[in-house]
C-alpha atoms as a PDB file:
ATOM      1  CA  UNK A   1      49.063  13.498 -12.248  1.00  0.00           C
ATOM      2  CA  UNK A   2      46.162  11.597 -11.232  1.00  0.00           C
ATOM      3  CA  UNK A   3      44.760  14.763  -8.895  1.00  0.00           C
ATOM      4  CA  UNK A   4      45.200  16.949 -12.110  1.00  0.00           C
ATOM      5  CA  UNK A   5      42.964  14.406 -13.806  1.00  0.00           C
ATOM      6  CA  UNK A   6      40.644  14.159 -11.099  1.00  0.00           C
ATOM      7  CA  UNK A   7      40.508  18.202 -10.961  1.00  0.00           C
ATOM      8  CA  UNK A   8      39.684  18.313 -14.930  1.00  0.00           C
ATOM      9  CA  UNK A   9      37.380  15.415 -14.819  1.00  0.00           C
ATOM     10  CA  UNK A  10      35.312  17.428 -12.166  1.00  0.00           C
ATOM     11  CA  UNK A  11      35.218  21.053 -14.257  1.00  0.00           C
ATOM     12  CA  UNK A  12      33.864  19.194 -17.403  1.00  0.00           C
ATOM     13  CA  UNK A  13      31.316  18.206 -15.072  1.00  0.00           C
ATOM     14  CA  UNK A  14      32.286  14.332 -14.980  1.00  0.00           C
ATOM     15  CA  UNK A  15      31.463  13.949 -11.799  1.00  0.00           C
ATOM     16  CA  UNK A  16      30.665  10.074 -11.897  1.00  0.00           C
ATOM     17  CA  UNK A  17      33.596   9.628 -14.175  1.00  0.00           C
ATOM     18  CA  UNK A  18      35.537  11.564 -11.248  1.00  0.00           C
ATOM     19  CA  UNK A  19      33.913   9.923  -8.595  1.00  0.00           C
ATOM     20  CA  UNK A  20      35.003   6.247 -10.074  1.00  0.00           C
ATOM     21  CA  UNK A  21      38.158   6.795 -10.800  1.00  0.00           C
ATOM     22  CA  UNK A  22      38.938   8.488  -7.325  1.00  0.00           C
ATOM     23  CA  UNK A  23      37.337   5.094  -5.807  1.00  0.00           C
ATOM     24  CA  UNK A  24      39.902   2.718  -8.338  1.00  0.00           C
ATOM     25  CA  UNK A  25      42.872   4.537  -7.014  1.00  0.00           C
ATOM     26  CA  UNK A  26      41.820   4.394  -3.159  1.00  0.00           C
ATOM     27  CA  UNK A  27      40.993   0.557  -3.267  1.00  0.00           C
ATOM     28  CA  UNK A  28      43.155  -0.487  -5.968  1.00  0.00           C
ATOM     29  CA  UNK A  29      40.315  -2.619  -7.334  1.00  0.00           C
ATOM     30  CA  UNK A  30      41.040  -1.720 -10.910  1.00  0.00           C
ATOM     31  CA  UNK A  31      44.438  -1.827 -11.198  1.00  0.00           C
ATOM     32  CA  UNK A  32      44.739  -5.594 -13.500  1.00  0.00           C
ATOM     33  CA  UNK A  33      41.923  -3.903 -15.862  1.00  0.00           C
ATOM     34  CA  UNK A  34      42.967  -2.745 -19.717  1.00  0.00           C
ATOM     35  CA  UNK A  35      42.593   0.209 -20.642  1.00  0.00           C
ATOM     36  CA  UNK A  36      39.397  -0.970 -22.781  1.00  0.00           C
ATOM     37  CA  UNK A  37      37.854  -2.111 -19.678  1.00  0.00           C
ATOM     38  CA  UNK A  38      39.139   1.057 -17.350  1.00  0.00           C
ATOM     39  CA  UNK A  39      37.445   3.107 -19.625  1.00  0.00           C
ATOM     40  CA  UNK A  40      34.118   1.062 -20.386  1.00  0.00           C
ATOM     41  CA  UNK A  41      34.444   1.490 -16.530  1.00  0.00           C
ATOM     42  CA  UNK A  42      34.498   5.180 -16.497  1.00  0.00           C
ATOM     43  CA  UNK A  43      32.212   5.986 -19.291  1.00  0.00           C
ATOM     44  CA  UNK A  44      29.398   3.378 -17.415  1.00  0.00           C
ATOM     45  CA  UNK A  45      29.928   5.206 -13.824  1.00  0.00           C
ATOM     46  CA  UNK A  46      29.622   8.653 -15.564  1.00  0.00           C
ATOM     47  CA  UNK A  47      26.291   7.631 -17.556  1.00  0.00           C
ATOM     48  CA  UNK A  48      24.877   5.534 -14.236  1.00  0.00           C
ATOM     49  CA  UNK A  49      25.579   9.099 -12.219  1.00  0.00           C
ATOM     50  CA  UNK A  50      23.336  11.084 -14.776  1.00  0.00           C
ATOM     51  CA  UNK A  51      20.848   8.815 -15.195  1.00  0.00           C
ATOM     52  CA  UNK A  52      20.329   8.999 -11.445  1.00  0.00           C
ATOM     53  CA  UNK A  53      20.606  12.652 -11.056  1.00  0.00           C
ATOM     54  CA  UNK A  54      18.079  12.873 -14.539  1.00  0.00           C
ATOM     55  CA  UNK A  55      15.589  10.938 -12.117  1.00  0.00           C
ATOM     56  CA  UNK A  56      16.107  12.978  -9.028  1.00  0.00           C
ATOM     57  CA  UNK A  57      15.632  15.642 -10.905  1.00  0.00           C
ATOM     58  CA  UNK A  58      11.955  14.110 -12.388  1.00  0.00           C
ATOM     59  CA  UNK A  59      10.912  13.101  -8.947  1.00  0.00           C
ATOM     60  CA  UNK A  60      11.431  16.452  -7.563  1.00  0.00           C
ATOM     61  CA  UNK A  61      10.065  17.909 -10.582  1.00  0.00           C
ATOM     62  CA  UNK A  62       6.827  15.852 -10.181  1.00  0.00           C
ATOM     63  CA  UNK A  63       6.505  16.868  -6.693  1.00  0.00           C
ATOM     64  CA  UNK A  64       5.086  13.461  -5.622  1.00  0.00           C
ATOM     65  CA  UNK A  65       3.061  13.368  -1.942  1.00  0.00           C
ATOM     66  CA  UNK A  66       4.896  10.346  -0.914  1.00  0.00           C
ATOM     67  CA  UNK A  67       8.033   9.148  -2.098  1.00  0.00           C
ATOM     68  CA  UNK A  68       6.246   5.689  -2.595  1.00  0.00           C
ATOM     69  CA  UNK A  69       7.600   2.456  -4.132  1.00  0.00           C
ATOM     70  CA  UNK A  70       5.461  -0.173  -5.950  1.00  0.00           C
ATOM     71  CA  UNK A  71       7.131  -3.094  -4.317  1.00  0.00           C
ATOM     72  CA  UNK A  72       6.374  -1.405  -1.398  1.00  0.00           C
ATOM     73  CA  UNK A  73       2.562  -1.336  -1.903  1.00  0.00           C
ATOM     74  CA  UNK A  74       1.120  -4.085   0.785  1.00  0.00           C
ATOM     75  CA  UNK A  75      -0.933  -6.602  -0.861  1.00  0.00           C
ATOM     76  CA  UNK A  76      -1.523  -8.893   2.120  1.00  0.00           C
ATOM     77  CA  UNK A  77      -4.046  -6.270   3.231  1.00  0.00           C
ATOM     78  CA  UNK A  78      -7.068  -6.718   1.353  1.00  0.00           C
ATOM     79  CA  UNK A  79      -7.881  -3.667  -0.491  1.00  0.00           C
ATOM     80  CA  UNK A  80      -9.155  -5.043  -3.967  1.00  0.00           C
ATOM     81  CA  UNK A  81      -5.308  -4.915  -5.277  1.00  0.00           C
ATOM     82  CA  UNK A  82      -4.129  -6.872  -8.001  1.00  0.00           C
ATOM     83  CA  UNK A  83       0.114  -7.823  -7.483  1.00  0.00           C
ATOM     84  CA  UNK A  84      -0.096  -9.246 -11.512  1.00  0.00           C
ATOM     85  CA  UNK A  85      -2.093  -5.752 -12.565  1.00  0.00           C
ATOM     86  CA  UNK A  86       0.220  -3.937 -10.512  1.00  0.00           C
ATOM     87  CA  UNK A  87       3.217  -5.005 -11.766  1.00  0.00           C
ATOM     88  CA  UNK A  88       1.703  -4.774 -15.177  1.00  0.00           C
ATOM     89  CA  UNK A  89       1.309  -0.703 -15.002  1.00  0.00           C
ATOM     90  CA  UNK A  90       4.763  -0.691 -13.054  1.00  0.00           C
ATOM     91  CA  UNK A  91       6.041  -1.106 -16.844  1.00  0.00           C
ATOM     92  CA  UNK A  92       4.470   1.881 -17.776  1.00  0.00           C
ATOM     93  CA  UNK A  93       3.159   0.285 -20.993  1.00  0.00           C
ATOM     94  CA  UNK A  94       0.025   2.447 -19.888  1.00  0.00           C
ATOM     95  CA  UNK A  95       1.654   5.572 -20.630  1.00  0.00           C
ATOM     96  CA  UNK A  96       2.993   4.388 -23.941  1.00  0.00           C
ATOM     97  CA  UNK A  97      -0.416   4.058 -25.417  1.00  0.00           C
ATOM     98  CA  UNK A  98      -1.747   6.790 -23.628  1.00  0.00           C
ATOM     99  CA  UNK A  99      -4.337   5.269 -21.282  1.00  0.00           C
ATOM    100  CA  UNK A 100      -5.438   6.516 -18.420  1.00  0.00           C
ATOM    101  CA  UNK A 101      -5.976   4.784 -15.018  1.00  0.00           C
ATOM    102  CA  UNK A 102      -8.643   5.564 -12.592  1.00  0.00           C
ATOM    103  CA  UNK A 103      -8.373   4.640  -8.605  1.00  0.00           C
ATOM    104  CA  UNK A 104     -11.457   4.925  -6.623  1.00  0.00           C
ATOM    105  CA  UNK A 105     -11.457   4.021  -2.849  1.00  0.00           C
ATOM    106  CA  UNK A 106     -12.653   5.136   0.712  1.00  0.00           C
ATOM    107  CA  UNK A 107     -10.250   7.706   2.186  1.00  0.00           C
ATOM    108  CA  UNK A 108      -6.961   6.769   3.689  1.00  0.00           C
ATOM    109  CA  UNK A 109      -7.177   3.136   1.591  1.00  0.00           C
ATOM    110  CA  UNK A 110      -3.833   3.924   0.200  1.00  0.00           C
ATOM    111  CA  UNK A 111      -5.170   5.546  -3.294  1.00  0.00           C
ATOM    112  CA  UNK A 112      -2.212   8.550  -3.278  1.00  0.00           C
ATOM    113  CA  UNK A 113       0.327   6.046  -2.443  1.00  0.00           C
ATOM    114  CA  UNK A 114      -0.755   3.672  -5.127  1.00  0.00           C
ATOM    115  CA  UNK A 115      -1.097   6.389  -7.797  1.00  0.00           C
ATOM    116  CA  UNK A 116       2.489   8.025  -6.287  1.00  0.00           C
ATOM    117  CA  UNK A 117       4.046   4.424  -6.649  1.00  0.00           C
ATOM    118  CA  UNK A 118       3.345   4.586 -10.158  1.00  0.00           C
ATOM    119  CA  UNK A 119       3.990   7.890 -11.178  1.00  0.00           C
ATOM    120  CA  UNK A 120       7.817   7.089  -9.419  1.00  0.00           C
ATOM    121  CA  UNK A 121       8.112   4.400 -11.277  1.00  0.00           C
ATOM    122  CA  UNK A 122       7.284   5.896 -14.088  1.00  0.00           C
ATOM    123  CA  UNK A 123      10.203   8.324 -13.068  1.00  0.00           C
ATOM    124  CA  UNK A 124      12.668   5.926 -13.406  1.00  0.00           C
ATOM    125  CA  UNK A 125      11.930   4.829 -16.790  1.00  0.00           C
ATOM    126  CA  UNK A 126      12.408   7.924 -18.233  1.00  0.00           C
ATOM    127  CA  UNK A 127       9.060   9.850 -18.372  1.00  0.00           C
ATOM    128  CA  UNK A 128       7.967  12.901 -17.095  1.00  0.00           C
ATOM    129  CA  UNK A 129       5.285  13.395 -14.603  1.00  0.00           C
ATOM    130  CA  UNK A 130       3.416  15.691 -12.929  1.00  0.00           C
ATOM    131  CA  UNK A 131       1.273  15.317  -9.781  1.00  0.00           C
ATOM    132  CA  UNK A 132      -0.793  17.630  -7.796  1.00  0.00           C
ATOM    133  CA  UNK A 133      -4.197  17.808  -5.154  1.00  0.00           C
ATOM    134  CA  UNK A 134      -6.662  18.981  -7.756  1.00  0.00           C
ATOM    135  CA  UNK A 135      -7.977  21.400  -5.593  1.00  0.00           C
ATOM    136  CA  UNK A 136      -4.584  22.750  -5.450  1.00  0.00           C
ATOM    137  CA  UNK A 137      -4.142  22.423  -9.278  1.00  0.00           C
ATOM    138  CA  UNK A 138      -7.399  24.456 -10.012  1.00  0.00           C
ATOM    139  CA  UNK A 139      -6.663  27.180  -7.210  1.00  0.00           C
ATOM    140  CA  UNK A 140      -3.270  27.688  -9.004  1.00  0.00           C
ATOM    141  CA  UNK A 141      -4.811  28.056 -12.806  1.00  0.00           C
ATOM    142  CA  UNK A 142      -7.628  30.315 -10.991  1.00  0.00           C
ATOM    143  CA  UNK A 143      -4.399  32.716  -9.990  1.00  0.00           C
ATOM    144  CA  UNK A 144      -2.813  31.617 -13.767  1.00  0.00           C
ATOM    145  CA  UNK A 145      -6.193  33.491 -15.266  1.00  0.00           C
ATOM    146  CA  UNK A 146      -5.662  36.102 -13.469  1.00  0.00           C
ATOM    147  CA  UNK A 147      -2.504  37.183 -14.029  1.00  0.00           C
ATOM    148  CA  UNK A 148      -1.835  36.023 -17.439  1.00  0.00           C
ATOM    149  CA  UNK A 149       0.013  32.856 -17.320  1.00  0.00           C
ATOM    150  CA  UNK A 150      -2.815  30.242 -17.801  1.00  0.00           C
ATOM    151  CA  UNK A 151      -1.729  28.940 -21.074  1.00  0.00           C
ATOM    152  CA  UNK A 152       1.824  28.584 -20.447  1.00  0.00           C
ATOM    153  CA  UNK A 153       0.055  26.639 -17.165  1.00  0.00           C
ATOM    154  CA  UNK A 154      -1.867  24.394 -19.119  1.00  0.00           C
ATOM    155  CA  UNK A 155       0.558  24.229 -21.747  1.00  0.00           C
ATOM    156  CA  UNK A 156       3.369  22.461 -19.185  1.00  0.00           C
ATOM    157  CA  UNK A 157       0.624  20.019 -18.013  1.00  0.00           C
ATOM    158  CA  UNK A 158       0.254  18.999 -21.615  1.00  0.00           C
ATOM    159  CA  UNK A 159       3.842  18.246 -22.369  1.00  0.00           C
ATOM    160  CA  UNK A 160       3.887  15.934 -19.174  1.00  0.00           C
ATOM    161  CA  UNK A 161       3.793  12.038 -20.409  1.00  0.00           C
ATOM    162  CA  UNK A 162       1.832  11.416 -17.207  1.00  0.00           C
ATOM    163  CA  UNK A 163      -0.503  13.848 -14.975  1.00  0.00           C
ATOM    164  CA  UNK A 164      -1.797  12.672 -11.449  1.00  0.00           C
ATOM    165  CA  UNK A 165      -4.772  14.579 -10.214  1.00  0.00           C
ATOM    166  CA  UNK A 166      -4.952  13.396  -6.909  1.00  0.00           C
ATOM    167  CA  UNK A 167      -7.936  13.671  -4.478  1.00  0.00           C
ATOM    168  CA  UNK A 168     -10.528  14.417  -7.619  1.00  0.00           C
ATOM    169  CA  UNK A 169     -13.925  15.464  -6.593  1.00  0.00           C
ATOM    170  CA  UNK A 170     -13.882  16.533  -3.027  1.00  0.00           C
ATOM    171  CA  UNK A 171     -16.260  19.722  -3.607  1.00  0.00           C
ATOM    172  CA  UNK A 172     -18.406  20.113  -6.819  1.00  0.00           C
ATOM    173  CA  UNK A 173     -16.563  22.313  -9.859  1.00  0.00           C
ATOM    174  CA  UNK A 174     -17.399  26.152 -10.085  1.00  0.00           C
ATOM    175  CA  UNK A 175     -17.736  27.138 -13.914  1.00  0.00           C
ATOM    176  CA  UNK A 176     -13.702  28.327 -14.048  1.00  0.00           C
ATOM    177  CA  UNK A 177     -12.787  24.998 -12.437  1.00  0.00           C
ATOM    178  CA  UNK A 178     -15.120  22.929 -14.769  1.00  0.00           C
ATOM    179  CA  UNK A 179     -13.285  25.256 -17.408  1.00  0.00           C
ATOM    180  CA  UNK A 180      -9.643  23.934 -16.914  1.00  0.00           C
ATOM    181  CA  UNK A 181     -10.483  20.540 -16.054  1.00  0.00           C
ATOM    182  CA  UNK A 182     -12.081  20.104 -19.735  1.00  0.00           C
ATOM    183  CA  UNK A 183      -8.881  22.057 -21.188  1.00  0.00           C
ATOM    184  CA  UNK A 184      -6.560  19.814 -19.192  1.00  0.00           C
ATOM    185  CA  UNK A 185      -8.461  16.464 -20.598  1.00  0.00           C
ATOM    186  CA  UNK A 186      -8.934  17.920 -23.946  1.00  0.00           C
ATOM    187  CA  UNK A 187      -5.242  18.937 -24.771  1.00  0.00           C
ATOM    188  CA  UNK A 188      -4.375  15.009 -22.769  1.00  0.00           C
ATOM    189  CA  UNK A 189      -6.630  13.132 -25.120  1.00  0.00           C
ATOM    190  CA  UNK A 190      -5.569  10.500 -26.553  1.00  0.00           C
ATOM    191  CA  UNK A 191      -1.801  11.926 -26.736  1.00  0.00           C
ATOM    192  CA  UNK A 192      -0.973  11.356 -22.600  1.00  0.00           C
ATOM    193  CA  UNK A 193      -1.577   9.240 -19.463  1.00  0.00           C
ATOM    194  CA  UNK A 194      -3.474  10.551 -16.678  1.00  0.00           C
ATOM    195  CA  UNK A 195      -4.287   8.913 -13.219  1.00  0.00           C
ATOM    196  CA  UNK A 196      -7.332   9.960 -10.946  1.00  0.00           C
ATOM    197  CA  UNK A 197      -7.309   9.044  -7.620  1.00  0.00           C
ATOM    198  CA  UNK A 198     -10.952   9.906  -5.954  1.00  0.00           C
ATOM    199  CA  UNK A 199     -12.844   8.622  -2.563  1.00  0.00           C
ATOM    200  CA  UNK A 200     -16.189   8.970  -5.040  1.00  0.00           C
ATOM    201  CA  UNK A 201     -17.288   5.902  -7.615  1.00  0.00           C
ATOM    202  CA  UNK A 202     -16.782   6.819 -11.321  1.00  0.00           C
ATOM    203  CA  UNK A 203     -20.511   7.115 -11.317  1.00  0.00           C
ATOM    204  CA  UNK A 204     -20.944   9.883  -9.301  1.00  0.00           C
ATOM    205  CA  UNK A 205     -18.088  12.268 -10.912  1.00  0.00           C
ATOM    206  CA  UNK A 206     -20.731  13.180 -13.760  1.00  0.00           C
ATOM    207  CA  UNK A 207     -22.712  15.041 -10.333  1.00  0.00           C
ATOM    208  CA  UNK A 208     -19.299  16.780  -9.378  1.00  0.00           C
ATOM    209  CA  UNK A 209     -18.167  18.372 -12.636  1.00  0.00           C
ATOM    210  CA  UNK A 210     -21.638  19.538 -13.128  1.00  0.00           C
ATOM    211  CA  UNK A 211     -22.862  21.485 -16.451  1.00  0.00           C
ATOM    212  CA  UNK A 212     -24.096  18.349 -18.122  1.00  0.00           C
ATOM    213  CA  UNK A 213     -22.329  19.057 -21.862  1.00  0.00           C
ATOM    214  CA  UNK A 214     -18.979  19.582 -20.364  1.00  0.00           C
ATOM    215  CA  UNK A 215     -19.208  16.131 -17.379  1.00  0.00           C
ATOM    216  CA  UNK A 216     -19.856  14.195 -20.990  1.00  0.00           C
ATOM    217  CA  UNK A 217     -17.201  15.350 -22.346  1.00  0.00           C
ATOM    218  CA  UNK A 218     -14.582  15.271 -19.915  1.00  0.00           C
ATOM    219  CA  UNK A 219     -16.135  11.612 -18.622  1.00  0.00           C
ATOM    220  CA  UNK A 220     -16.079  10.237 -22.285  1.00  0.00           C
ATOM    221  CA  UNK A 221     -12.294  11.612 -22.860  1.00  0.00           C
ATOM    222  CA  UNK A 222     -11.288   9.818 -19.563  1.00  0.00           C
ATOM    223  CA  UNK A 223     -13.152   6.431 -19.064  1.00  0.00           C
ATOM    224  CA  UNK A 224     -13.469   5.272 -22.141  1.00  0.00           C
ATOM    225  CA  UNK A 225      -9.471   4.074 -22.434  1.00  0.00           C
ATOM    226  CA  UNK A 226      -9.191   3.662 -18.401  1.00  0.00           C
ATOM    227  CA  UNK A 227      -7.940   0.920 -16.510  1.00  0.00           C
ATOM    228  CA  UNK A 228      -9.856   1.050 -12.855  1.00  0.00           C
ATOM    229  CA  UNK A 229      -8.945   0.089  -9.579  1.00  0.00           C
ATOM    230  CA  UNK A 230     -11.367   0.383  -7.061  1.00  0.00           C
ATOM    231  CA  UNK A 231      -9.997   0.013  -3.806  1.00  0.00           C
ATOM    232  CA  UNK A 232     -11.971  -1.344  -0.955  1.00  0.00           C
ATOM    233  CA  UNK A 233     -11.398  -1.782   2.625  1.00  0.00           C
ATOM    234  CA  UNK A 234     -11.136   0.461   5.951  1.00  0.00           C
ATOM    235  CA  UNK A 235      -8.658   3.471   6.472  1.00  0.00           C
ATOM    236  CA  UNK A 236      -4.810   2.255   6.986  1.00  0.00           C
ATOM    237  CA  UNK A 237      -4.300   5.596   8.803  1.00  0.00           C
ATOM    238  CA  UNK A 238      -7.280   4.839  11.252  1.00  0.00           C
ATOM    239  CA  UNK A 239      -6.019   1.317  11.931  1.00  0.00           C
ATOM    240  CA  UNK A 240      -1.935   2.785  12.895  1.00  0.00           C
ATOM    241  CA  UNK A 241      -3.527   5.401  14.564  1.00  0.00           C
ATOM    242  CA  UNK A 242      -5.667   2.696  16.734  1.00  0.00           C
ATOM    243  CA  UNK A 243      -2.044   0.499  16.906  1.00  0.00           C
ATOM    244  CA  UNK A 244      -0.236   3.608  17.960  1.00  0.00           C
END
């Protein structure tokens, strides 16, 4: 009898249900519970194994360059990085009033794995993110005008609670880049959370959007709500490489 149950409890897709009770009856751990609790049991294993698989399925969604942790982040280096602040955006509070949060640093400071941290954190509580290089990003909408599918694009990356546009700024925008990137903040503003990570100051992104009407808009749109972290310090890859 119990295999039968174990066998229906797996084609209505219980599978944490299943995978509980198939535990109970192996260690006998359960066996002095009511049936109140043996159920509460059941019905808590079942919503614990979606609620993990909902934010597998986010992470992989987001398609995160590190699968980074914020109690991970090292703060005995010193790279300019606030533990309290930290911990503050680790409750995502940021993303409920739709701030945005800018990290500026040196290259390989640790800016993608901060910005990654958060965004998998962000995960777990329940909201959906998207990150991407933003040379990447702006190759891919290039192809998206091309054939067609630039406003369903652009129209995903709006629905996302949080965008990461990682590595901002490495070249100066062409006119179809500076294009989406003022679409992008435009449809954002003031309704979602972004995070730029960029090796360049704040100052100096007016230079790399170029087309002075469009760098004030997209700058005013951005900064103006932003929390900033600006990271300071010499490259953690160059120092394990020089270790290694």
């Amino acid at each position: 009898m119990n295999e039968a149950i174990l066998q229906k409890m797996k084609q209505m897709k219980l599978h944490g249900m299943a995978s509980a009770f198939k535990t109970s009856l192996e260690d006998g751990g359960k066996v002095n519970l009511t049936a109140d609790e043996m159920i509460s049991f059941l019905i808590e294993s079942e919503w614990d194994d979606r609620n993990n698989r909902r934010i597998e399925r986010r992470i992989r969604t987001a398609r995160f360059r590190y699968r980074a942790d914020v109690e991970l982040i090292d703060f005995k280096i010193e790279r300019n990085l606030d533990k309290n602040l930290m911990n503050r955006f680790a409750e995502c509070t940021f993303i409920e009033k739709n701030e945005n949060i800018l990290i500026t640093g040196s290259t390989g400071i640790g800016k993608s794995y901060v910005a990654s941290a958060l965004g998998n954190q962000a995960c777990m509580l329940g909201y959906k993110v998207f990150y991407a290089s933003t040379s990447k990003l702006f190759a891919t909408l290039k192809m998206a005008r091309a054939d067609g599918s630039f406003i369903r694009e652009t129209a995903r990356i709006e629905k996302m609670d949080l965008l990461i546009l990682d590595d901002f700024g490495m070249q100066p925008l062409d006119s179809h880049n500076r294009s989406a990137l003022i679409e992008i903040i435009e449809d954002r503003h003031g309704k979602r959370s972004t995070i730029i990570a960029a090796q360049l100051p704040v100052g100096q992104w007016h230079d790399v959007i170029g087309e002075k009407t469009i760098a004030d808009a997209v700058l005013d749109r951005i900064v103006h709500n932003a929390h900033r972290i600006e990271m300071i310090g010499e490259s953690l890859r160059k120092k394990q490489q020089l270790l290694n």
